[in-house]
PDB file of N, CA and C in Angstrom:
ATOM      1  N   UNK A   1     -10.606  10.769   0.356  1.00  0.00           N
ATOM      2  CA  UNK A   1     -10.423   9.812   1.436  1.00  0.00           C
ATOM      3  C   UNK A   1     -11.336   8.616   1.202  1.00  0.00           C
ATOM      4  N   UNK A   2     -10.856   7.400   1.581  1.00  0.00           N
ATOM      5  CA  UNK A   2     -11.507   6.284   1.396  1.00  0.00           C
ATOM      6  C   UNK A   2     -12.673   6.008   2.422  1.00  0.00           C
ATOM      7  N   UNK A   3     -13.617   5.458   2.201  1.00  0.00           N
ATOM      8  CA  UNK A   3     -13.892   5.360   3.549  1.00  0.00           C
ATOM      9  C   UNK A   3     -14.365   3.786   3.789  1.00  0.00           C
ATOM     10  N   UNK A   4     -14.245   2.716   3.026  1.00  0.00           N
ATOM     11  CA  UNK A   4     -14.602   1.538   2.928  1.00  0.00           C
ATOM     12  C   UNK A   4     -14.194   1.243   3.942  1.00  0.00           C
ATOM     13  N   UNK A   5     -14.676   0.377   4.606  1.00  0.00           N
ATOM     14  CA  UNK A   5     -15.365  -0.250   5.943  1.00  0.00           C
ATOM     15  C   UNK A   5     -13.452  -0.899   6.034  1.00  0.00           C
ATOM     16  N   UNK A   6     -13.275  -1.824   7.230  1.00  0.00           N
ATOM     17  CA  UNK A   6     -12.136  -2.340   7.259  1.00  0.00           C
ATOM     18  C   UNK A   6     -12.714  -3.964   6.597  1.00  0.00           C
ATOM     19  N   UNK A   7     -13.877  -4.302   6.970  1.00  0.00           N
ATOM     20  CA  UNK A   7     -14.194  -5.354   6.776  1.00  0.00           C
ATOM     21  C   UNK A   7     -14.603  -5.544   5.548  1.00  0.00           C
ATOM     22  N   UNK A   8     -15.241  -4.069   4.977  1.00  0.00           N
ATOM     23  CA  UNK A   8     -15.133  -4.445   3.698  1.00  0.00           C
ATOM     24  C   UNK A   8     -13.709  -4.264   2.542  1.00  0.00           C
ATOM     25  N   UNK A   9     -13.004  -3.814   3.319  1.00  0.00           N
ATOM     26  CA  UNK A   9     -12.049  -3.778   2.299  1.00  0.00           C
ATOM     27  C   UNK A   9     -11.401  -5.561   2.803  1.00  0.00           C
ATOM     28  N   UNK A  10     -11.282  -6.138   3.837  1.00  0.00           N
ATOM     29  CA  UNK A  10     -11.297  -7.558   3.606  1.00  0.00           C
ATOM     30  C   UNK A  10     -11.438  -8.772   2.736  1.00  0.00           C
ATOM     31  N   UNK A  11     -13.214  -8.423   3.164  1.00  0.00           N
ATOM     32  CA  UNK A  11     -13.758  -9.539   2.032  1.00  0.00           C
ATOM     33  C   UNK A  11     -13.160  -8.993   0.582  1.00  0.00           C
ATOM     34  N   UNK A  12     -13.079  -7.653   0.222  1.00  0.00           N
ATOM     35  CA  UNK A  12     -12.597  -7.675  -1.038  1.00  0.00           C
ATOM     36  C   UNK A  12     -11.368  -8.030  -1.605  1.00  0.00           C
ATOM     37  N   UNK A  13     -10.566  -7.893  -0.502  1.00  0.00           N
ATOM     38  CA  UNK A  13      -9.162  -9.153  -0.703  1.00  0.00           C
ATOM     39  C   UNK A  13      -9.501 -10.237  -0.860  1.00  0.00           C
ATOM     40  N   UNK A  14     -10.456 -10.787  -0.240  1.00  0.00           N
ATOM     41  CA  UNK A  14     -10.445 -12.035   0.026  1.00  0.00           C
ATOM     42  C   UNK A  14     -11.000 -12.279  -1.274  1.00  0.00           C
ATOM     43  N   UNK A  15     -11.901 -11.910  -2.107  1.00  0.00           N
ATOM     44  CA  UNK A  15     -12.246 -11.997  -3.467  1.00  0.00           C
ATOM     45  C   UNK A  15     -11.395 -11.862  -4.256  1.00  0.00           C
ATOM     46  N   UNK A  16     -10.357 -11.052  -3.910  1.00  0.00           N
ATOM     47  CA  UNK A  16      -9.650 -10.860  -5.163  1.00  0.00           C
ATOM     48  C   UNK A  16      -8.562 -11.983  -5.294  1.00  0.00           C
ATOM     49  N   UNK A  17      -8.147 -12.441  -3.888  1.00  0.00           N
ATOM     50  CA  UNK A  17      -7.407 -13.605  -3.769  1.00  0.00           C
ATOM     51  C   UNK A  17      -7.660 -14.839  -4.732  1.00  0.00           C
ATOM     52  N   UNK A  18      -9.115 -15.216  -4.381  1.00  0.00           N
ATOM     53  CA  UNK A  18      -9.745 -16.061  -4.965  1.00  0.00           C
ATOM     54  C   UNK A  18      -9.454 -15.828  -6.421  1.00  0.00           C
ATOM     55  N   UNK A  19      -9.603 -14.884  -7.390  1.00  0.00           N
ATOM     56  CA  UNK A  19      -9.513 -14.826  -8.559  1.00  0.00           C
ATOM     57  C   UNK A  19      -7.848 -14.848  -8.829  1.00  0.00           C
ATOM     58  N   UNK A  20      -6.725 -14.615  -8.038  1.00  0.00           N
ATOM     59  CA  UNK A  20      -5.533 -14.406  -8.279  1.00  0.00           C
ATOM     60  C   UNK A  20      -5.236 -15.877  -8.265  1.00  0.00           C
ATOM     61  N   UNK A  21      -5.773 -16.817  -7.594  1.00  0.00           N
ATOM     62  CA  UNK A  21      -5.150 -18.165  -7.500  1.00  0.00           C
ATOM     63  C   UNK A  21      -5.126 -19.043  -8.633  1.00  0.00           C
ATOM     64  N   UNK A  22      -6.390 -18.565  -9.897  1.00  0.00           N
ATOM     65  CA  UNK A  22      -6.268 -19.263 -10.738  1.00  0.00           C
ATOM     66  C   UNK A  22      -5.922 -18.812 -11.985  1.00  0.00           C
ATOM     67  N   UNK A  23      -5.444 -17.569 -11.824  1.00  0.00           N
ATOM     68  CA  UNK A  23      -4.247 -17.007 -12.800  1.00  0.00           C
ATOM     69  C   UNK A  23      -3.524 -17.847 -12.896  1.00  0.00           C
ATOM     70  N   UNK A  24      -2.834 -17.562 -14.272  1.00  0.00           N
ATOM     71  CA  UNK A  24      -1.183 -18.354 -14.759  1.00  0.00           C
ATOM     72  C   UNK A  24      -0.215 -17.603 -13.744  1.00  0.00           C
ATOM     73  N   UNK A  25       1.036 -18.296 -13.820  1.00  0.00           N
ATOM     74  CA  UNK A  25       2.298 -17.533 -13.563  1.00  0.00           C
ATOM     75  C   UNK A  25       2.565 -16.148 -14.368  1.00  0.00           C
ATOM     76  N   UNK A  26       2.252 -16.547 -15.870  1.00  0.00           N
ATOM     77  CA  UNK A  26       2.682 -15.072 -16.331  1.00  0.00           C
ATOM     78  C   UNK A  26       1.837 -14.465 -16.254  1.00  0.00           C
ATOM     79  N   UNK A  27       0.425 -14.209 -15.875  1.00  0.00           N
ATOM     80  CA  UNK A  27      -0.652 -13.501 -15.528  1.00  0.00           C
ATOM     81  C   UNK A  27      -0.300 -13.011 -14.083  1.00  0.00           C
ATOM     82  N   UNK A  28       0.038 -13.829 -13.145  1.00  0.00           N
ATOM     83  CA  UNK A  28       0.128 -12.933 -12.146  1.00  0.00           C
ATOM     84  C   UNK A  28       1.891 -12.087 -12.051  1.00  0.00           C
ATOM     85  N   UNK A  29       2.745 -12.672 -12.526  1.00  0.00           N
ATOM     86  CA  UNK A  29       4.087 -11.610 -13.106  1.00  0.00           C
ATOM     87  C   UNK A  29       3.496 -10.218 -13.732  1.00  0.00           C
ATOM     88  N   UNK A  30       2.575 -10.201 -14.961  1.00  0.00           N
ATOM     89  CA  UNK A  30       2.221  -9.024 -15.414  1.00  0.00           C
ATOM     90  C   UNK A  30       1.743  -8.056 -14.297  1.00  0.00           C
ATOM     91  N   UNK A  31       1.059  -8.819 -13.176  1.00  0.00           N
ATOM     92  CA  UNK A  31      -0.283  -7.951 -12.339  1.00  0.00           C
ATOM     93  C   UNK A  31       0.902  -7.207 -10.996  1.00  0.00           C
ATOM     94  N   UNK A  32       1.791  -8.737 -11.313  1.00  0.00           N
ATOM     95  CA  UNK A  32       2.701  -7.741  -9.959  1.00  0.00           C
ATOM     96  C   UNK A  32       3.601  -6.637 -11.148  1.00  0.00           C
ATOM     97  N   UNK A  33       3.829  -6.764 -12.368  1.00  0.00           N
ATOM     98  CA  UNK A  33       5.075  -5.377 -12.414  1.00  0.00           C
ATOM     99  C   UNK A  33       4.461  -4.052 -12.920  1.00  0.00           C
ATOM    100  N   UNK A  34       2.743  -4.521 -13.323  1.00  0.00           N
ATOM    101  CA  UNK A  34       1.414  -3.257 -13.378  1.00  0.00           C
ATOM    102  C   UNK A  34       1.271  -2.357 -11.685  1.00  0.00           C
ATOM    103  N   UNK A  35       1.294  -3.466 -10.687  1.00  0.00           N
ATOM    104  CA  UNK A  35       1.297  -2.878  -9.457  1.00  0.00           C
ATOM    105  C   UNK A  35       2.485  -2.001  -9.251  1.00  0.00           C
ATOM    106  N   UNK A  36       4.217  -3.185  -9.568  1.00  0.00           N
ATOM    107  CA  UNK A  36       4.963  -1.850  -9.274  1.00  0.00           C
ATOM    108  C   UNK A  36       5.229  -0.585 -10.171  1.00  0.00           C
ATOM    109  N   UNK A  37       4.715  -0.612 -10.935  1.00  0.00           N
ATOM    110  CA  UNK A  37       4.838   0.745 -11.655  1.00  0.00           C
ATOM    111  C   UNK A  37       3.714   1.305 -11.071  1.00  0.00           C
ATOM    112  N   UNK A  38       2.371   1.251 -11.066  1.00  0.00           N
ATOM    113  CA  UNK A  38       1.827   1.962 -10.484  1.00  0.00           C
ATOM    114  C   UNK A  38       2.221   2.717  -9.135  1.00  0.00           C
ATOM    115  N   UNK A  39       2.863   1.776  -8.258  1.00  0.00           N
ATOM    116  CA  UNK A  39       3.567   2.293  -7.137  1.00  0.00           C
ATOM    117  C   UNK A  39       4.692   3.753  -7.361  1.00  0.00           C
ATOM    118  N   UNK A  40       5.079   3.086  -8.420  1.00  0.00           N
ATOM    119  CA  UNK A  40       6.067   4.087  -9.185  1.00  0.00           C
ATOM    120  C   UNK A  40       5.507   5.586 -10.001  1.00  0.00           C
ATOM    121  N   UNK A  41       4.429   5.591  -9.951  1.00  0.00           N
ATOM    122  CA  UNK A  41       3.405   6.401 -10.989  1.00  0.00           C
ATOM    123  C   UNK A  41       3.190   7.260  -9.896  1.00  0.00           C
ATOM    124  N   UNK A  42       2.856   6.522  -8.776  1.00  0.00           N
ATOM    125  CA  UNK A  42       1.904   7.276  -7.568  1.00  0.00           C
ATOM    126  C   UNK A  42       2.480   7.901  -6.671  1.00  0.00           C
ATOM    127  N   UNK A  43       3.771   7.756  -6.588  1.00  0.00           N
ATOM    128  CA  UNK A  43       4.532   7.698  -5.461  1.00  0.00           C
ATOM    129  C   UNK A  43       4.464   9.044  -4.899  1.00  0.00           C
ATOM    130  N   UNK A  44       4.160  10.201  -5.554  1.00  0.00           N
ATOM    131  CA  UNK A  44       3.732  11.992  -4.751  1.00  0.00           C
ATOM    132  C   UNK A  44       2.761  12.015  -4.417  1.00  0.00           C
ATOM    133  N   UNK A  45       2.057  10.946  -4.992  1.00  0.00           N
ATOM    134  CA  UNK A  45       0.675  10.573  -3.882  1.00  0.00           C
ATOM    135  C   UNK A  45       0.571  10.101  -2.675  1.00  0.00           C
ATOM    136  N   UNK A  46       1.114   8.584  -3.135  1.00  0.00           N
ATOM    137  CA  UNK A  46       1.709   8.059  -1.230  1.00  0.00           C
ATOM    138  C   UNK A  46       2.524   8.705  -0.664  1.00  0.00           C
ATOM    139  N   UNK A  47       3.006   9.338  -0.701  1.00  0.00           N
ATOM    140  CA  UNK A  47       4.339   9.917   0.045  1.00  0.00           C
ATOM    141  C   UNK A  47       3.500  11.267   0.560  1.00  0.00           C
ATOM    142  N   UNK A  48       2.253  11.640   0.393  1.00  0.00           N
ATOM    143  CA  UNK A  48       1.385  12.998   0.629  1.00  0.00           C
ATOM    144  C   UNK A  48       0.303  12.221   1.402  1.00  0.00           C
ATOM    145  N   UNK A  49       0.057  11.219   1.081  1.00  0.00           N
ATOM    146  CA  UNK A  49      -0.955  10.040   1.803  1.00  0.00           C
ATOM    147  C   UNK A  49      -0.587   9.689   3.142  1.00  0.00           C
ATOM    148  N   UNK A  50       0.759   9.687   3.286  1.00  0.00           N
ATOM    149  CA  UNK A  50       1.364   9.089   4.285  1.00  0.00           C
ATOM    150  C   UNK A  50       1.993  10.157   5.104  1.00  0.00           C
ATOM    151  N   UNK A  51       2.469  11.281   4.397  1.00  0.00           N
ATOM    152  CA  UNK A  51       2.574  12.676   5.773  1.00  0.00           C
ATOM    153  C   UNK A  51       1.718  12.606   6.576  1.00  0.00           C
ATOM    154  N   UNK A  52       0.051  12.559   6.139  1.00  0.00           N
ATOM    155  CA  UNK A  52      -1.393  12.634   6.403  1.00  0.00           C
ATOM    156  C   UNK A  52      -0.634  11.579   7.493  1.00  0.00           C
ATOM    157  N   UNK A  53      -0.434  10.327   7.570  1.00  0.00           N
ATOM    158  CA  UNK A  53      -0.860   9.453   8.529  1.00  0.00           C
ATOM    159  C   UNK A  53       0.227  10.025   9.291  1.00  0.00           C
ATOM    160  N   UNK A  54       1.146   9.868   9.377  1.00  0.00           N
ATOM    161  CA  UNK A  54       2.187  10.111  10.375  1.00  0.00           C
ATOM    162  C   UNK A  54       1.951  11.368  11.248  1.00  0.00           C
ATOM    163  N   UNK A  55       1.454  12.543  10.912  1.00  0.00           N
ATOM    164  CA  UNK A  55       0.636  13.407  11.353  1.00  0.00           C
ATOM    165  C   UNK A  55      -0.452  13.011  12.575  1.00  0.00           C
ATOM    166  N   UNK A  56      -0.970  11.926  11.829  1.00  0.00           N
ATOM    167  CA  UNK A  56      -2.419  11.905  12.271  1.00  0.00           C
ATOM    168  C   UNK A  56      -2.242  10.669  13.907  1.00  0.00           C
ATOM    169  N   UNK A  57      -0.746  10.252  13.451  1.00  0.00           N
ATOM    170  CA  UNK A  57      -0.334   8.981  14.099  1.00  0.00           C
ATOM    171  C   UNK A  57       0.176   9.528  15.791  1.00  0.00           C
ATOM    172  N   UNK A  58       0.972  11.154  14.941  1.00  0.00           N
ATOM    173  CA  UNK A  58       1.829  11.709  16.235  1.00  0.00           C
ATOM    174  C   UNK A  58       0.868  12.435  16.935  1.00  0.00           C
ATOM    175  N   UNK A  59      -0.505  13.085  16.925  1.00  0.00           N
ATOM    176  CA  UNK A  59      -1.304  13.944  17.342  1.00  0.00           C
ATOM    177  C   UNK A  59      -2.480  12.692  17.992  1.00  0.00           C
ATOM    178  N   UNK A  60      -2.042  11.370  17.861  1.00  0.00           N
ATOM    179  CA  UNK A  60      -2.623  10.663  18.414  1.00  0.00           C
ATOM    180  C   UNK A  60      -1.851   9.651  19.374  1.00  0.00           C
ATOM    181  N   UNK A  61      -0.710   9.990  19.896  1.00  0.00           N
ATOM    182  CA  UNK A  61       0.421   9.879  20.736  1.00  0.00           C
ATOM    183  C   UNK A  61       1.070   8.776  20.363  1.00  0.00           C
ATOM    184  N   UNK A  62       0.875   8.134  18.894  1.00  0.00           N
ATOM    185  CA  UNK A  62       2.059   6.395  19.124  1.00  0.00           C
ATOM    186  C   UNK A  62       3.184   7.206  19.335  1.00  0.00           C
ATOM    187  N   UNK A  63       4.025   6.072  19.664  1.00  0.00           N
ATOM    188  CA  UNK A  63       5.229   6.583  20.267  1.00  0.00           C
ATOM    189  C   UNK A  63       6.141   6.620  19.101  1.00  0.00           C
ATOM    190  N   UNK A  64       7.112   7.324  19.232  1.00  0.00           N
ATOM    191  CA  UNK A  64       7.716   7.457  17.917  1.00  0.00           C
ATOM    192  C   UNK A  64       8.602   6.531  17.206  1.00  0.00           C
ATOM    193  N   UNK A  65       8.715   5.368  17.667  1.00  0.00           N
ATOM    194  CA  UNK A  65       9.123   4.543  16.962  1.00  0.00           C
ATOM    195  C   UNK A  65       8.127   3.519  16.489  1.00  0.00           C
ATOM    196  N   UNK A  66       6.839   3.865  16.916  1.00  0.00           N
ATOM    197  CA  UNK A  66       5.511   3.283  15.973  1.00  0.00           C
ATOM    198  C   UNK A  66       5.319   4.344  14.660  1.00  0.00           C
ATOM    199  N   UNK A  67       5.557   5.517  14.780  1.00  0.00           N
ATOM    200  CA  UNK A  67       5.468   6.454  13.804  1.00  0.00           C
ATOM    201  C   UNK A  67       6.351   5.959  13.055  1.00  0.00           C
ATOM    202  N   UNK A  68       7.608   6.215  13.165  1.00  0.00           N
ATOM    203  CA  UNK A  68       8.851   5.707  12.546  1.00  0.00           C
ATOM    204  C   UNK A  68       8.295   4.329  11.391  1.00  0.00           C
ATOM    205  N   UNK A  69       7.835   3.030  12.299  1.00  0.00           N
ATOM    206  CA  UNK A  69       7.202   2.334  11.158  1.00  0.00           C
ATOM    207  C   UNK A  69       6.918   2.701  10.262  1.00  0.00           C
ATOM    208  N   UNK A  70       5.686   3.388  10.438  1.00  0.00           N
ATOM    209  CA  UNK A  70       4.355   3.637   9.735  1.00  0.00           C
ATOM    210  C   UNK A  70       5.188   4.528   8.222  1.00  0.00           C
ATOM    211  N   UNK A  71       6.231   5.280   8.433  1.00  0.00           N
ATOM    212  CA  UNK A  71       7.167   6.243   7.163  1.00  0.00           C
ATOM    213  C   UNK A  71       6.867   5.614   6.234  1.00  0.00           C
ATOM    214  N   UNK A  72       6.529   5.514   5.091  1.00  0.00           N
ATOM    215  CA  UNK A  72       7.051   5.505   3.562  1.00  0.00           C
ATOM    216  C   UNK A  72       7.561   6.512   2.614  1.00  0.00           C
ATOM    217  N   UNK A  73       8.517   7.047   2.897  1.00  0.00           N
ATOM    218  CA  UNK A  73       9.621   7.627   2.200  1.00  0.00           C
ATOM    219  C   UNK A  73       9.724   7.391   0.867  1.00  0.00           C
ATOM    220  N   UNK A  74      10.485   7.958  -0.454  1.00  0.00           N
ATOM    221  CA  UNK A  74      10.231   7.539  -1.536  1.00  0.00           C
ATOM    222  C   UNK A  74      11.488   6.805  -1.589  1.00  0.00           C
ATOM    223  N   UNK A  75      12.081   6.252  -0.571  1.00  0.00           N
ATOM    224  CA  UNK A  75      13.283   5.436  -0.633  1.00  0.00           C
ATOM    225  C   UNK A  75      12.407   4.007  -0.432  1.00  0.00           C
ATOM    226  N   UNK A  76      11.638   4.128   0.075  1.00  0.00           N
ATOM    227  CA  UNK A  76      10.744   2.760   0.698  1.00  0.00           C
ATOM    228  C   UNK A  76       9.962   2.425  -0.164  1.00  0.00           C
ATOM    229  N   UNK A  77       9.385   3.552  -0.837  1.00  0.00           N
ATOM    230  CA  UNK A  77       8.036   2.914  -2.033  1.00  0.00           C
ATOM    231  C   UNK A  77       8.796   2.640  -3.589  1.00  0.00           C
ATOM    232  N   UNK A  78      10.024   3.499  -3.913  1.00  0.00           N
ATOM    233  CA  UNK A  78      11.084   2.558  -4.762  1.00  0.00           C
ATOM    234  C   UNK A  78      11.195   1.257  -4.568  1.00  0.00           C
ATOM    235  N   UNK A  79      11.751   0.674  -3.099  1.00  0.00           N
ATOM    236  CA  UNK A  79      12.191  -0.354  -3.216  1.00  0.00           C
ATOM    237  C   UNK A  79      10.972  -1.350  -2.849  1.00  0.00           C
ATOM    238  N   UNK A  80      10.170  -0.528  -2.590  1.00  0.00           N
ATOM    239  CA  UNK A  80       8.951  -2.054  -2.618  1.00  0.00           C
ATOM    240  C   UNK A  80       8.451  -1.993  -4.256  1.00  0.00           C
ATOM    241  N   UNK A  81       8.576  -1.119  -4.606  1.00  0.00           N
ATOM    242  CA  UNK A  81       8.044  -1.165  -6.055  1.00  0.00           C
ATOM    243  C   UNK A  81       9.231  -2.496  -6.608  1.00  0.00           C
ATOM    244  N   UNK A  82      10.329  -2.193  -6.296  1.00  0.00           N
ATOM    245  CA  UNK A  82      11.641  -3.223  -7.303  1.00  0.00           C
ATOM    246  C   UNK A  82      11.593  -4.659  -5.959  1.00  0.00           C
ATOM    247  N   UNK A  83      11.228  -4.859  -5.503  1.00  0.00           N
ATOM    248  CA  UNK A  83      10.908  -6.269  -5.205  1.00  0.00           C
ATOM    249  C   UNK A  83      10.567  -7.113  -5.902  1.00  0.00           C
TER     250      UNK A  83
END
């Protein structure tokens, strides 16, 4: 489990942003189709990551069409991977 702060996982976007802006085009093409395969690599991970939340979502009463959101299915992390 992660446990980095919310704020710190922020600023570390916010750093990483900074370094993504002055990438090339084909530098950041490579970084997005490294991400979706990784997505693609991981996906019995997230999909075990995310029982965890939906679990954790319904035993904490959202209503079930906030749960419903929250799903990533491996129909969902496919197609965000092929975006």
């Amino acid at each position: 489990m992660n446990t980095t702060s919310v704020r710190q996982q922020a600023q570390n976007a916010r750093a990483a942003a900074r370094k993504l802006c002055s990438l090339s085009r084909s530098e950041k093409d490579k970084a997005l189709l490294a991400i979706a395969a990784a997505l693609r690599d991981e996906s019995t991970l997230i999909s075990e990551a995310n029982a965890i939340d939906l679990e954790n979502a319904r035993a904490a009463g959202l209503s079930p069409a906030m749960v419903d959101r929250l799903a990533m299915g491996a129909k969902v992390i496919q197609s965000t991977a092929s975006a």
